[in-house]
PDB file of N, CA and C in Angstrom:
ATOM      1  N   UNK A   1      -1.029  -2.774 -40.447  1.00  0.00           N
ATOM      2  CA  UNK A   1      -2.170  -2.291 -39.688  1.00  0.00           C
ATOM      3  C   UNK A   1      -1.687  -1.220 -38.711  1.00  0.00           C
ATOM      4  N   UNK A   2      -2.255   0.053 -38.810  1.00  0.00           N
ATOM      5  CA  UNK A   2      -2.088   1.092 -37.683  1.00  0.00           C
ATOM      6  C   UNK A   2      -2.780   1.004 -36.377  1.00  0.00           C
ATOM      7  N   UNK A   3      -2.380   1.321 -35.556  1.00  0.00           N
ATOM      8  CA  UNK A   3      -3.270   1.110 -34.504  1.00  0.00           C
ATOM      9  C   UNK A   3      -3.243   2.451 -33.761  1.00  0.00           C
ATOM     10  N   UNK A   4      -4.597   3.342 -33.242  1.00  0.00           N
ATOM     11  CA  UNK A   4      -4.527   4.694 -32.723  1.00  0.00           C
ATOM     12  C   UNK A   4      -4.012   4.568 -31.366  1.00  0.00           C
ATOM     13  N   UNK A   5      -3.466   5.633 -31.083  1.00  0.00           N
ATOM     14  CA  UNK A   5      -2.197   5.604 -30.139  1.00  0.00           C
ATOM     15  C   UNK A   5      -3.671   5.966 -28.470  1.00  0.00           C
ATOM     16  N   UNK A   6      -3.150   5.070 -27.506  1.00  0.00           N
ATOM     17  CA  UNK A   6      -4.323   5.040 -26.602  1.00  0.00           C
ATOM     18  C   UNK A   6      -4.184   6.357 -25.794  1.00  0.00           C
ATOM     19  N   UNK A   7      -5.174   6.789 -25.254  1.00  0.00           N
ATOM     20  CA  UNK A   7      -5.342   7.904 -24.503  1.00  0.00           C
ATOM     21  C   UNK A   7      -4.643   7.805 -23.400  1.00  0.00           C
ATOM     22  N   UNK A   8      -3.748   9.315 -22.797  1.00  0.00           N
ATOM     23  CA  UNK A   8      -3.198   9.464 -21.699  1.00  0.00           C
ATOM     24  C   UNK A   8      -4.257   9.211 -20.954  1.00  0.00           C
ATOM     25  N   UNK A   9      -3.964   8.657 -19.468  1.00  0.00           N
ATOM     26  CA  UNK A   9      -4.894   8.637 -18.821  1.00  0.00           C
ATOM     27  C   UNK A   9      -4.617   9.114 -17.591  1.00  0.00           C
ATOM     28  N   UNK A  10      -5.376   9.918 -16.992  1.00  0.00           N
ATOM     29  CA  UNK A  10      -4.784  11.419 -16.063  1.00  0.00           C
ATOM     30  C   UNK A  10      -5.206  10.668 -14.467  1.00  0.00           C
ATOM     31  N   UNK A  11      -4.558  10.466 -13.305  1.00  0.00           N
ATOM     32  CA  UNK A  11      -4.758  10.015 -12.413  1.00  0.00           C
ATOM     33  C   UNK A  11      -6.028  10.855 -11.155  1.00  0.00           C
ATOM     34  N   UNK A  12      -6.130  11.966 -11.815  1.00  0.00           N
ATOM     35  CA  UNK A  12      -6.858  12.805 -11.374  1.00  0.00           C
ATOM     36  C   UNK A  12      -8.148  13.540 -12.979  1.00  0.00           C
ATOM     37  N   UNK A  13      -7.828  12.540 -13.020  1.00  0.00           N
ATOM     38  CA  UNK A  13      -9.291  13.041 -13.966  1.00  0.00           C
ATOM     39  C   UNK A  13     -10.618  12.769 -13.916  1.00  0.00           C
ATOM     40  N   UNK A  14     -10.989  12.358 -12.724  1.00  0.00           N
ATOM     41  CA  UNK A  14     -12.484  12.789 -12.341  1.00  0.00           C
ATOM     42  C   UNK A  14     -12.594  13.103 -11.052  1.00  0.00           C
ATOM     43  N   UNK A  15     -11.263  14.177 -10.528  1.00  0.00           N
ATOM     44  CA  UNK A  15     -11.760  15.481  -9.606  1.00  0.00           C
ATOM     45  C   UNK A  15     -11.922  16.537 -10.009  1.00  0.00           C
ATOM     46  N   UNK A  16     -12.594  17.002  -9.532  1.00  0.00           N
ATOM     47  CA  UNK A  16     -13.829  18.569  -9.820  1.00  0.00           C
ATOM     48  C   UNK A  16     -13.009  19.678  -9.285  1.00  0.00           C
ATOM     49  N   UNK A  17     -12.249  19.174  -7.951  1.00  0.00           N
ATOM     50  CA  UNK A  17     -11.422  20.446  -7.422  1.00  0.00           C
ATOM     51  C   UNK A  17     -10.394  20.155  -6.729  1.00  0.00           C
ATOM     52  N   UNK A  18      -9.357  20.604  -6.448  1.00  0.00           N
ATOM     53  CA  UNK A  18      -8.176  20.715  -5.303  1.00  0.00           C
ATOM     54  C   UNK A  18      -8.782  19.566  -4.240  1.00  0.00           C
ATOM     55  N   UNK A  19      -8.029  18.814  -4.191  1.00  0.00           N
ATOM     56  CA  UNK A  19      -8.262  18.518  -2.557  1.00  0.00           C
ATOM     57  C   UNK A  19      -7.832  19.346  -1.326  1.00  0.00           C
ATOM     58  N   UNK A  20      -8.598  19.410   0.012  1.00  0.00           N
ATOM     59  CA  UNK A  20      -8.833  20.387   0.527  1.00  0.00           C
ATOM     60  C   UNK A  20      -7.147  20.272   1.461  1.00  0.00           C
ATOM     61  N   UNK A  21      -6.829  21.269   2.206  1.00  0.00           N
ATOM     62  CA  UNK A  21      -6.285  21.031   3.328  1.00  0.00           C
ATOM     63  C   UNK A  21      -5.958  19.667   4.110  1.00  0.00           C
ATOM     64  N   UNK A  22      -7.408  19.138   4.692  1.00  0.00           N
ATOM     65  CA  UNK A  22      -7.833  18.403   5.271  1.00  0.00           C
ATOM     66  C   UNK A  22      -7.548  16.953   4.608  1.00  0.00           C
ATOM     67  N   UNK A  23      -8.089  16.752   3.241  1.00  0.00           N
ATOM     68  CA  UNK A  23      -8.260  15.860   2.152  1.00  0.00           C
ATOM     69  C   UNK A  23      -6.810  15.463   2.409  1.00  0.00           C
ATOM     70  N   UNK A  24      -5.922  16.515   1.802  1.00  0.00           N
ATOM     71  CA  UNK A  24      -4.655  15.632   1.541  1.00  0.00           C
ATOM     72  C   UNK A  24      -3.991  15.568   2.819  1.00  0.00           C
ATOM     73  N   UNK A  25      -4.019  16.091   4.122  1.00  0.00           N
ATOM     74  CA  UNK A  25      -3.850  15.442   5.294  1.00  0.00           C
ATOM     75  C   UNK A  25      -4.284  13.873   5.660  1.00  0.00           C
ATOM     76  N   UNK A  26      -5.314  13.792   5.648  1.00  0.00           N
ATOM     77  CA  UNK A  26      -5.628  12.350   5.493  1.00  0.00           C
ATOM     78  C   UNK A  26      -5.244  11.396   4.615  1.00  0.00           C
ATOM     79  N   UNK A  27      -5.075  12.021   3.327  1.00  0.00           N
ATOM     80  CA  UNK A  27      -4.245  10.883   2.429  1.00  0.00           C
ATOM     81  C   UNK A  27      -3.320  10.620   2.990  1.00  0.00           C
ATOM     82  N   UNK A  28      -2.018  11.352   3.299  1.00  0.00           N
ATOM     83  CA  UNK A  28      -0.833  11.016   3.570  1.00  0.00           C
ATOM     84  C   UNK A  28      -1.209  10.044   4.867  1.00  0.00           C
ATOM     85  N   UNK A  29      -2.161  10.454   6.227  1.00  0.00           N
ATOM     86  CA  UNK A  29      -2.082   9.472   7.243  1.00  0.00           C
ATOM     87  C   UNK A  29      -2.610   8.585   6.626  1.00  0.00           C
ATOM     88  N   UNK A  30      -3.306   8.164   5.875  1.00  0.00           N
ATOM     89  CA  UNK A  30      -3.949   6.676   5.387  1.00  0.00           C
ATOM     90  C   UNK A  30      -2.575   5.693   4.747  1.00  0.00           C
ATOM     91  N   UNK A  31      -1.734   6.673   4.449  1.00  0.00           N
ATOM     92  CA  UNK A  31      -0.825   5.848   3.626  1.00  0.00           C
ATOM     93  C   UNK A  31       0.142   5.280   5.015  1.00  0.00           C
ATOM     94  N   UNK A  32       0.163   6.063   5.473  1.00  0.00           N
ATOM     95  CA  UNK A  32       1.161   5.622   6.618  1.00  0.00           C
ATOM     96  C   UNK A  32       0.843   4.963   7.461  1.00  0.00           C
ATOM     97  N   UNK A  33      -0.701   4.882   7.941  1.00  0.00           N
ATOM     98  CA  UNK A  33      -1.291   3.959   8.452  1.00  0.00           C
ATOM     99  C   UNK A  33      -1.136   2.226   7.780  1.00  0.00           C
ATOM    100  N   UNK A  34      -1.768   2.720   6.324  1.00  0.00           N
ATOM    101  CA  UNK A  34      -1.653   0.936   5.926  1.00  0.00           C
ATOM    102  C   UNK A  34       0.002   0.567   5.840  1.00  0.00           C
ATOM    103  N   UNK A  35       1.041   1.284   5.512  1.00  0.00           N
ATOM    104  CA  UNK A  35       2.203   0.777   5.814  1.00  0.00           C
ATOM    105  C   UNK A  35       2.848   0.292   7.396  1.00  0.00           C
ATOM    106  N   UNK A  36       2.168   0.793   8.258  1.00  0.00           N
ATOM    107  CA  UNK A  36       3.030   0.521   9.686  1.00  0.00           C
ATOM    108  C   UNK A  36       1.928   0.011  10.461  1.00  0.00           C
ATOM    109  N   UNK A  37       0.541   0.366   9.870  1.00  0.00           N
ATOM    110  CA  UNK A  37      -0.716  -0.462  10.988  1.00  0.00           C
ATOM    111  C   UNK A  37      -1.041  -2.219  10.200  1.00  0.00           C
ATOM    112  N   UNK A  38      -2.142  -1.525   9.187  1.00  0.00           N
ATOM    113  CA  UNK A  38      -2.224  -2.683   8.910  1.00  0.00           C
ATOM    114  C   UNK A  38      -3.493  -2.153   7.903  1.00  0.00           C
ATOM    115  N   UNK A  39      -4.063  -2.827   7.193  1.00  0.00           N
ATOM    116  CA  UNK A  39      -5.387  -2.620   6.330  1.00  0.00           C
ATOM    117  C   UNK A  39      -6.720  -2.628   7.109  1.00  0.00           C
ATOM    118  N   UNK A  40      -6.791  -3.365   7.872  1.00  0.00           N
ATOM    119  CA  UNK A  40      -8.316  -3.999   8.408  1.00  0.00           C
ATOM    120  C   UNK A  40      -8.833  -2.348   8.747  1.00  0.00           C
ATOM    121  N   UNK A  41     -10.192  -2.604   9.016  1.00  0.00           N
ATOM    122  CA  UNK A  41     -10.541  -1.241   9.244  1.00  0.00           C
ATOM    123  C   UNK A  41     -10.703  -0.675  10.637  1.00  0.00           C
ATOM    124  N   UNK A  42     -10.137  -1.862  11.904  1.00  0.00           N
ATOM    125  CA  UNK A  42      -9.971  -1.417  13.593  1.00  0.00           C
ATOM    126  C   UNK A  42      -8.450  -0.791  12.860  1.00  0.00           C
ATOM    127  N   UNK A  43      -7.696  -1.309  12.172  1.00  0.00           N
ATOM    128  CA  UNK A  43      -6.128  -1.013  11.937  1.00  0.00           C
ATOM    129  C   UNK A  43      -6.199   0.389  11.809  1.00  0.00           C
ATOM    130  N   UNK A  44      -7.006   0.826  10.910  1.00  0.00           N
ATOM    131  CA  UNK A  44      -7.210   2.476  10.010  1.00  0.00           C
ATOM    132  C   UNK A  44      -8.122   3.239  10.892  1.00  0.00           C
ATOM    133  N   UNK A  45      -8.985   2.945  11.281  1.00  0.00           N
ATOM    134  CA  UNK A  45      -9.664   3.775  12.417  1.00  0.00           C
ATOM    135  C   UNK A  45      -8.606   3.999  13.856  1.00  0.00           C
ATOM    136  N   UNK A  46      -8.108   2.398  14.190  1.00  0.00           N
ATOM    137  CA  UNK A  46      -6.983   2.971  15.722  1.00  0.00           C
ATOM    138  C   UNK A  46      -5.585   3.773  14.997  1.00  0.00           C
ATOM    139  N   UNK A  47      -5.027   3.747  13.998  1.00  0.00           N
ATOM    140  CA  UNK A  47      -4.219   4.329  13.347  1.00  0.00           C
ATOM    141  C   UNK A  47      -4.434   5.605  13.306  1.00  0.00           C
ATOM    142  N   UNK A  48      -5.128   6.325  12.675  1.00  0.00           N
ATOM    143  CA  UNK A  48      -5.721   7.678  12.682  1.00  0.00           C
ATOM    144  C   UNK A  48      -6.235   8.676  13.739  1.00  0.00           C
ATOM    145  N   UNK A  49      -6.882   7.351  14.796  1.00  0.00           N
ATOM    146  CA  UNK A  49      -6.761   8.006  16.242  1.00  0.00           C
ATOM    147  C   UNK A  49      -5.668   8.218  16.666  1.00  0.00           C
ATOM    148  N   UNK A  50      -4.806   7.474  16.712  1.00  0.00           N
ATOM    149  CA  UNK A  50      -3.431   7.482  17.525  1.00  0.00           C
ATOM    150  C   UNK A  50      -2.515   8.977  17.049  1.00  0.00           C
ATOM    151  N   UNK A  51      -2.818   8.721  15.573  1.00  0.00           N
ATOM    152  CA  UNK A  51      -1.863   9.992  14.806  1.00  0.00           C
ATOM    153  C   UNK A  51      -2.659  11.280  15.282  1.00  0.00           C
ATOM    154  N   UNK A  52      -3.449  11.790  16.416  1.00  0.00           N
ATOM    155  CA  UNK A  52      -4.565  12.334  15.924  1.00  0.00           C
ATOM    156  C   UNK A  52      -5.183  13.161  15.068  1.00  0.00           C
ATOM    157  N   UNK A  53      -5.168  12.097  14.321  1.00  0.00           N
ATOM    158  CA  UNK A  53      -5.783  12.578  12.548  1.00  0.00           C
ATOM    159  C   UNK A  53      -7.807  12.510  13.070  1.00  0.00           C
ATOM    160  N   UNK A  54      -8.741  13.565  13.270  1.00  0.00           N
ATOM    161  CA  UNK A  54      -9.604  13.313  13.605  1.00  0.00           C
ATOM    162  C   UNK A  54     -10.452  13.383  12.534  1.00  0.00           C
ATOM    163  N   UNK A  55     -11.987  13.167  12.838  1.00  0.00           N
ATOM    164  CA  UNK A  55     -12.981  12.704  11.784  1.00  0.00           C
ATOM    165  C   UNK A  55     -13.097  15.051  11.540  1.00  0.00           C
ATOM    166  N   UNK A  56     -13.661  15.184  10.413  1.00  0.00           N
ATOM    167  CA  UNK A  56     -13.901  16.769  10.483  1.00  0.00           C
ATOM    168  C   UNK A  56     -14.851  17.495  11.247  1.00  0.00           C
ATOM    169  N   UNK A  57     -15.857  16.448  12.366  1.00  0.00           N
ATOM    170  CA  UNK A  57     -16.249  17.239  13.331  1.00  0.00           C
ATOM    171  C   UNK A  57     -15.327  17.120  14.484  1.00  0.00           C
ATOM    172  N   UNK A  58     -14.186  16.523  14.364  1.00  0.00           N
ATOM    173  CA  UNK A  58     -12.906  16.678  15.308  1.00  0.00           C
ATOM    174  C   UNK A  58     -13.185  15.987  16.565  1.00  0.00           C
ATOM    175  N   UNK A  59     -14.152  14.718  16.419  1.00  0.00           N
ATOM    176  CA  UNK A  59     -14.605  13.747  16.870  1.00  0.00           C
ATOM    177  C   UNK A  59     -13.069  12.641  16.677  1.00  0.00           C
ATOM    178  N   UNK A  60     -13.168  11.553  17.352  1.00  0.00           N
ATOM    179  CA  UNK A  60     -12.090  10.219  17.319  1.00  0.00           C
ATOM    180  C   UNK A  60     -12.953   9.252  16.039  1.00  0.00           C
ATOM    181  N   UNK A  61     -12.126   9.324  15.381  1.00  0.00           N
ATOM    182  CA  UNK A  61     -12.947   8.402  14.232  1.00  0.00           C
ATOM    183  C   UNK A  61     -13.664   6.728  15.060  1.00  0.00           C
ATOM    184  N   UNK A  62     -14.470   6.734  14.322  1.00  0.00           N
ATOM    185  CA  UNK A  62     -15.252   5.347  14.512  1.00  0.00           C
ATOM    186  C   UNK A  62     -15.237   4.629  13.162  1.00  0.00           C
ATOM    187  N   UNK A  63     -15.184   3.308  13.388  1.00  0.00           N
ATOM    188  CA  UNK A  63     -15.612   2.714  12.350  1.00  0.00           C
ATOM    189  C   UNK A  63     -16.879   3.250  11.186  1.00  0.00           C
ATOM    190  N   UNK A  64     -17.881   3.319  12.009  1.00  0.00           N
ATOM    191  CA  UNK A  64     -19.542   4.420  11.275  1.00  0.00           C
ATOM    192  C   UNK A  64     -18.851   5.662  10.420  1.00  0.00           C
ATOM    193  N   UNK A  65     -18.262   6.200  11.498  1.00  0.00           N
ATOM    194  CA  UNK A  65     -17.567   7.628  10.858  1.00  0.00           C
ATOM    195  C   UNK A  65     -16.879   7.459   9.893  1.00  0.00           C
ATOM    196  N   UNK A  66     -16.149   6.846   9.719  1.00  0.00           N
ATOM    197  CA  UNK A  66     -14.599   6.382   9.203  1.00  0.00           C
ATOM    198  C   UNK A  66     -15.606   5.496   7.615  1.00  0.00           C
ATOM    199  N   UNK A  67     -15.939   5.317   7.448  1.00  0.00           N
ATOM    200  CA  UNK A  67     -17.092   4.561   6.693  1.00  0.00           C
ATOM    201  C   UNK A  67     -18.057   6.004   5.722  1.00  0.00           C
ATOM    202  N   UNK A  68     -18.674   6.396   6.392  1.00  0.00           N
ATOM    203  CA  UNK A  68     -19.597   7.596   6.167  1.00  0.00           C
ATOM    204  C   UNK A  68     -18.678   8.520   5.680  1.00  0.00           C
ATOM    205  N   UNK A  69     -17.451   9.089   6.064  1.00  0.00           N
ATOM    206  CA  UNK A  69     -16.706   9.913   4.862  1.00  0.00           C
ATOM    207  C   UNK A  69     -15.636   9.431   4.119  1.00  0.00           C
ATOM    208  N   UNK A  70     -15.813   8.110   3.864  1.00  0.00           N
ATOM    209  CA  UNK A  70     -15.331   7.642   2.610  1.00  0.00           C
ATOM    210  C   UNK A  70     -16.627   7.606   1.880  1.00  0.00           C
ATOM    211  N   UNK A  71     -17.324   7.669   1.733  1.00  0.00           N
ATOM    212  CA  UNK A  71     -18.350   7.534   1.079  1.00  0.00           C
ATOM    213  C   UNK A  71     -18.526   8.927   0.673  1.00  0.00           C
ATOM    214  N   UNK A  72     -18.933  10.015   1.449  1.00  0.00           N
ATOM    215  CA  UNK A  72     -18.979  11.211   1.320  1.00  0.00           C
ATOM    216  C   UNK A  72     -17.761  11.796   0.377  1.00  0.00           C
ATOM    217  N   UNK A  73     -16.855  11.476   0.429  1.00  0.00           N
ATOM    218  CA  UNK A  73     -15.042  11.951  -0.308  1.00  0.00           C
ATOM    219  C   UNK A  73     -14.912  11.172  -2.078  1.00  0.00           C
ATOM    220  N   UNK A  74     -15.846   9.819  -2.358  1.00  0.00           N
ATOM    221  CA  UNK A  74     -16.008   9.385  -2.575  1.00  0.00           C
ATOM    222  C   UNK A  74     -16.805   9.848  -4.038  1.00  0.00           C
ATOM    223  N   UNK A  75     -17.948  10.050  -3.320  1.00  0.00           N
ATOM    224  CA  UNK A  75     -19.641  10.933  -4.009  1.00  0.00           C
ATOM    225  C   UNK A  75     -18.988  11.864  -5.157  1.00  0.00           C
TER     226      UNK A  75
END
């Protein structure tokens, strides 16, 4: 019995474009956050303040905020 060989599967294959500047700034603090803060989401919101990694109206992230563009990044 042959079996068809399974599809590569691309880690970025359902983005539309570059992540921005901004985008992959925040990735990297998110990563460094859950390694040295913690997961919970006071952990990732006071984490990101501290680094000051701010929300993109250059506001102090809030939980609401911090919520609302994951969703938005997300979409």
């Amino acid at each position: 019995m042959t079996t068809a060989p399974r599809p590569h599967l691309d880690p970025h294959q359902s983005r539309t474009r570059e992540p921005t500047p901004y985008e992959y700034k925040l990735a990297a603090t998110l990563e460094e956050v859950f390694t040295e803060d913690g997961h919970e989401l006071a952990d990732v919101v006071g984490g990101l303040n501290a680094r000051q990694v701010h929300a993109p109206d250059g506001a102090p992230w809030t939980e609401e905020s911090f919520r609302a563009e994951m969703r938005r990044l997300g979409a």
